[in-house]
N, C-alpha and C. Protein backbone atom coordinates (compact mmCIF):
# COMPACT_ATOMS: atom_id res chain seq x y z
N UNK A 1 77.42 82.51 122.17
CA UNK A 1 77.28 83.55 123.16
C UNK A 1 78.33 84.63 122.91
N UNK A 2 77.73 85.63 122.92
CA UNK A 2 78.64 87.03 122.42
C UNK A 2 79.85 86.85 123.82
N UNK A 3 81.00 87.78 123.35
CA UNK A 3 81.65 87.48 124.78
C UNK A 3 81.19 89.26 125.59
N UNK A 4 82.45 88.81 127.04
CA UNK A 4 81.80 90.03 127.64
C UNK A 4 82.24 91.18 127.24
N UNK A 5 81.53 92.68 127.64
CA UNK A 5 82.41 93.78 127.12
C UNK A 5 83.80 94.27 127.28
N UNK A 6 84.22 93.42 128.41
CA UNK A 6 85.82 93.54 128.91
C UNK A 6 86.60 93.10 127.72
N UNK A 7 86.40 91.69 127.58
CA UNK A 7 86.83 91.52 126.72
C UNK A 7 86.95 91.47 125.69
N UNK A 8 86.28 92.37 125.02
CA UNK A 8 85.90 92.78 123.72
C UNK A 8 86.96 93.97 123.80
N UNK A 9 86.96 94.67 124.43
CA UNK A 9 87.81 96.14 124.36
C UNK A 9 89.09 95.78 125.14
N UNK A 10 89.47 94.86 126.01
CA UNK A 10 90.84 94.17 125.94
C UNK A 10 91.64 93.67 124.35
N UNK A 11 90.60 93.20 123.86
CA UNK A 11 90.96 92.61 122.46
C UNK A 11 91.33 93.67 121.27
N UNK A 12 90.25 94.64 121.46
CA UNK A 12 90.11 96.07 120.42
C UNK A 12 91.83 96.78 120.96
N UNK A 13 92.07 96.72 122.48
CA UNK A 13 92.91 97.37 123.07
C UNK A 13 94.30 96.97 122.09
N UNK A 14 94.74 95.08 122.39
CA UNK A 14 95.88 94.58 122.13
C UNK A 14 95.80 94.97 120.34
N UNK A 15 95.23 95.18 119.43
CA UNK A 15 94.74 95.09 118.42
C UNK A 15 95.55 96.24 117.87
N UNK A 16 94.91 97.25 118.79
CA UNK A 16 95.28 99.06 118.58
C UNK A 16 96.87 99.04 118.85
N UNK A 17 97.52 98.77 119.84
CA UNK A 17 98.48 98.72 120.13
C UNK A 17 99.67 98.03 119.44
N UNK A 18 98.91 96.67 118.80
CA UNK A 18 100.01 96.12 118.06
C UNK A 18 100.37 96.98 116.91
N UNK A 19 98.84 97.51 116.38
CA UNK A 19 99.22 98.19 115.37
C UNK A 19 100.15 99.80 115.80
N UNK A 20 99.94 100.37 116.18
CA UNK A 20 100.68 101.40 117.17
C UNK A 20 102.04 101.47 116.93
N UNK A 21 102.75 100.33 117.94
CA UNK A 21 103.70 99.64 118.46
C UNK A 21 104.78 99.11 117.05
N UNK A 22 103.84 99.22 115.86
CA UNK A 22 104.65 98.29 114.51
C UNK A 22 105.95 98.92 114.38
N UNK A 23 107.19 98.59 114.26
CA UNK A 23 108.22 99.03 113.67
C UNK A 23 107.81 99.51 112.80
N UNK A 24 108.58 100.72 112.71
CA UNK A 24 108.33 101.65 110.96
C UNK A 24 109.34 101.51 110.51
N UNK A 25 109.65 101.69 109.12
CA UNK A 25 110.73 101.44 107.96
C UNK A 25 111.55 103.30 108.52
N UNK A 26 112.71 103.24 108.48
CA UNK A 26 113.18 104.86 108.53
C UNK A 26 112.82 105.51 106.62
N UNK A 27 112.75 106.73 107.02
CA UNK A 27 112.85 106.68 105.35
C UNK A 27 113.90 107.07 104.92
N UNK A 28 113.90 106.89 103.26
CA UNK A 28 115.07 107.26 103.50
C UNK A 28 115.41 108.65 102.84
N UNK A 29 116.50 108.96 102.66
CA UNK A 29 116.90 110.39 102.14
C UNK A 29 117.64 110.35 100.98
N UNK A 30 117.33 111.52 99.97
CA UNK A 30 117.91 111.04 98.56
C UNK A 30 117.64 110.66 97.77
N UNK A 31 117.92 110.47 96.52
CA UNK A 31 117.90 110.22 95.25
C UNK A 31 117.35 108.42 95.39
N UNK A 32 116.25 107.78 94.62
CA UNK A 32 115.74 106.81 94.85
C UNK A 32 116.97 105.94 93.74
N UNK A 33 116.89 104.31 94.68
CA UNK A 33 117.91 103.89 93.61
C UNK A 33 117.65 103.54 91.86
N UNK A 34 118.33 104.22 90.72
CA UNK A 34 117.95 103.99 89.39
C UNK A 34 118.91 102.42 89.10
N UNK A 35 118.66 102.31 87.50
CA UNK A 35 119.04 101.13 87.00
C UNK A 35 120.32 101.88 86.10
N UNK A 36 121.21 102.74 86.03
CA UNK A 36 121.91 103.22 85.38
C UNK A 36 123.38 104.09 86.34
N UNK A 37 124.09 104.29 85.27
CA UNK A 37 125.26 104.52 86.08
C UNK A 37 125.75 106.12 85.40
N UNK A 38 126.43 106.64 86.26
CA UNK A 38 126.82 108.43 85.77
C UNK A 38 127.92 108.07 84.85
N UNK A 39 128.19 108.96 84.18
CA UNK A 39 129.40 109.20 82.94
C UNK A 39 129.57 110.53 83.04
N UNK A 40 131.11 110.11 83.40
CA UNK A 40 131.86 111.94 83.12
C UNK A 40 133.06 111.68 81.89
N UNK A 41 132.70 112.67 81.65
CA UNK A 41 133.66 113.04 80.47
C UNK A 41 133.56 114.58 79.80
N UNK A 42 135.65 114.61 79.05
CA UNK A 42 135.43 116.33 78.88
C UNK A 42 135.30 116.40 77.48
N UNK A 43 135.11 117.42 77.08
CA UNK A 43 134.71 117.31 75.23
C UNK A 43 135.16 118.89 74.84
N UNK A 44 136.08 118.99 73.74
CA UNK A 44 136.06 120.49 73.10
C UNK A 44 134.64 121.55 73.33
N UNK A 45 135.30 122.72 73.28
CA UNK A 45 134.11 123.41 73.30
C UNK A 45 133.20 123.44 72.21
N UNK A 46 133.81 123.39 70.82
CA UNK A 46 133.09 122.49 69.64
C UNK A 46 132.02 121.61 70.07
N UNK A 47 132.94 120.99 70.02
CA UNK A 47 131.57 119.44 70.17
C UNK A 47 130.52 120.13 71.34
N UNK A 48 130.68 120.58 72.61
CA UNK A 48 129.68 121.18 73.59
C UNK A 48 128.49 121.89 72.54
N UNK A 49 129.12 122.37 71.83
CA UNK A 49 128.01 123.68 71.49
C UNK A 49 127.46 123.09 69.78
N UNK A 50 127.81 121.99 69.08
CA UNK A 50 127.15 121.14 68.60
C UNK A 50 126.11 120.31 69.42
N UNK A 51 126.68 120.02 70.55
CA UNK A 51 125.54 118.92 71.33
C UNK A 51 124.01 119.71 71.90
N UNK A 52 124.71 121.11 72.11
CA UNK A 52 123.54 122.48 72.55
C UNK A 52 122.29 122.78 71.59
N UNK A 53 123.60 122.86 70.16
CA UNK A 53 122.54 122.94 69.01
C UNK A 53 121.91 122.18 68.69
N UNK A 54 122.00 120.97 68.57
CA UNK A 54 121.60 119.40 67.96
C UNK A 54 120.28 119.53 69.12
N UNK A 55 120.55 120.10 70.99
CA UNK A 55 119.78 119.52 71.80
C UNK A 55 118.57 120.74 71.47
N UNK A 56 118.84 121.58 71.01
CA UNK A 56 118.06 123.08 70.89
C UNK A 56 116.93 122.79 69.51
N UNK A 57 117.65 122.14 68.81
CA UNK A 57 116.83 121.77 67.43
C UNK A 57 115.57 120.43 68.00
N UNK A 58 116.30 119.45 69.06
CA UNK A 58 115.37 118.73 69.14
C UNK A 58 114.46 118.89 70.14
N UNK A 59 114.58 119.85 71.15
CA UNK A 59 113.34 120.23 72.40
C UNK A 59 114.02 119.40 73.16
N UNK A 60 115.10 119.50 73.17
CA UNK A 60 116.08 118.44 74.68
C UNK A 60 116.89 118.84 75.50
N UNK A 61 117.22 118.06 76.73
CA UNK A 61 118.39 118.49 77.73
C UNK A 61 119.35 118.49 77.18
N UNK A 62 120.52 119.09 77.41
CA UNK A 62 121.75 118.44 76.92
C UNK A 62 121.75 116.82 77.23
N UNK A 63 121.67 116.51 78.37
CA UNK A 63 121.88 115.42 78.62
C UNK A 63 120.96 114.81 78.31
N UNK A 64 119.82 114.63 77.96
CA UNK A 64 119.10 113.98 76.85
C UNK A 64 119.68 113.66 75.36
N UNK A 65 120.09 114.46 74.74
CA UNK A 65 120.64 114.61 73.90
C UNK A 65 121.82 114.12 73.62
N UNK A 66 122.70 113.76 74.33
CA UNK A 66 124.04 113.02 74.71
C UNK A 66 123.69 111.95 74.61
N UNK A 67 122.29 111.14 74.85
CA UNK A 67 122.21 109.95 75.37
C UNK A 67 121.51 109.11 74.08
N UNK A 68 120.73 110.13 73.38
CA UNK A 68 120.56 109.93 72.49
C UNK A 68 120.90 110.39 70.88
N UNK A 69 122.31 110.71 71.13
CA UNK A 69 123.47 110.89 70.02
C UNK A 69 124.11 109.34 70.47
N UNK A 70 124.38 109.11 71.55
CA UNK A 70 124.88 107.96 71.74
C UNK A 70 124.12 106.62 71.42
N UNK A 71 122.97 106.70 71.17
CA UNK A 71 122.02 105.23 70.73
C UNK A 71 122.22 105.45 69.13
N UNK A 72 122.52 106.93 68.63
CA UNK A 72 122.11 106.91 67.25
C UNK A 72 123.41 106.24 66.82
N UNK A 73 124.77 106.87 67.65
CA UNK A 73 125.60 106.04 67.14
C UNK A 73 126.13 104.58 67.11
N UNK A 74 125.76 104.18 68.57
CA UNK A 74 125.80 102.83 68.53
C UNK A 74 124.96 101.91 67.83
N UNK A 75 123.49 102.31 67.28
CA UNK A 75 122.82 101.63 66.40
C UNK A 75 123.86 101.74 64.76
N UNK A 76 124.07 102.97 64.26
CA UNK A 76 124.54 102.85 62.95
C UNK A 76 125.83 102.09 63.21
N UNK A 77 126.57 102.11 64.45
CA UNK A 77 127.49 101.27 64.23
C UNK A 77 127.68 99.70 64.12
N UNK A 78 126.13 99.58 64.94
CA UNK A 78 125.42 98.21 64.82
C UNK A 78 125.18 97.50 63.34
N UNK A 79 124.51 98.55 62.77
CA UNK A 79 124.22 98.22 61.51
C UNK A 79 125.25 98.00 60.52
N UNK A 80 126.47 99.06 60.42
CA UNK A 80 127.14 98.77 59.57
C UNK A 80 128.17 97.32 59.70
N UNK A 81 128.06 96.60 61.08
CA UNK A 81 129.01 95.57 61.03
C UNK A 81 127.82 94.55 60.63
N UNK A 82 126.52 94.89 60.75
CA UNK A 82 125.71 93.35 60.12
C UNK A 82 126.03 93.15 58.81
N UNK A 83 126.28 94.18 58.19
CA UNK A 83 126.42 94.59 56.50
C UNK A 83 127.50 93.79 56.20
């Protein structure tokens, strides 16, 4: 037996409301958290405007380019101690 219409829309009611009523998450503000950490450091104006050129030759940020002068070197340095 179907139930009555009261309580059908009592039910639809508590239903609506719980959902309503849900705690929301706040959001948040800012930079989402990454897996990496900042690096400061100062460098001749030399080396700056090598890292510009190097980043200009390859279609990169500077800071792209920093990051990956830094893999190139830590790989060859990798390599030369397997040797």
């Amino acid at each position: 037996m179907a139930r009555p219409l009261a309580s059908r829309l009592f039910w639809a009611y508590k239903k609506l409301m719980s959902i309503i009523n849900e705690p929301k998450k706040p959001k948040r503000v800012g930079r989402p958290p990454v897996e990496s950490e900042q690096l400061r450091s100062r460098a001749p104006m030399t080396l700056v405007r090598a890292v510009d050129s190097w980043a200009e030759k390859h279609n990169m940020t500077r800071a792209e380019a920093i990051r990956c002068l830094i893999q190139i070197a830590l790989k060859a340095d990798h390599d030369t101690i397997k040797e």
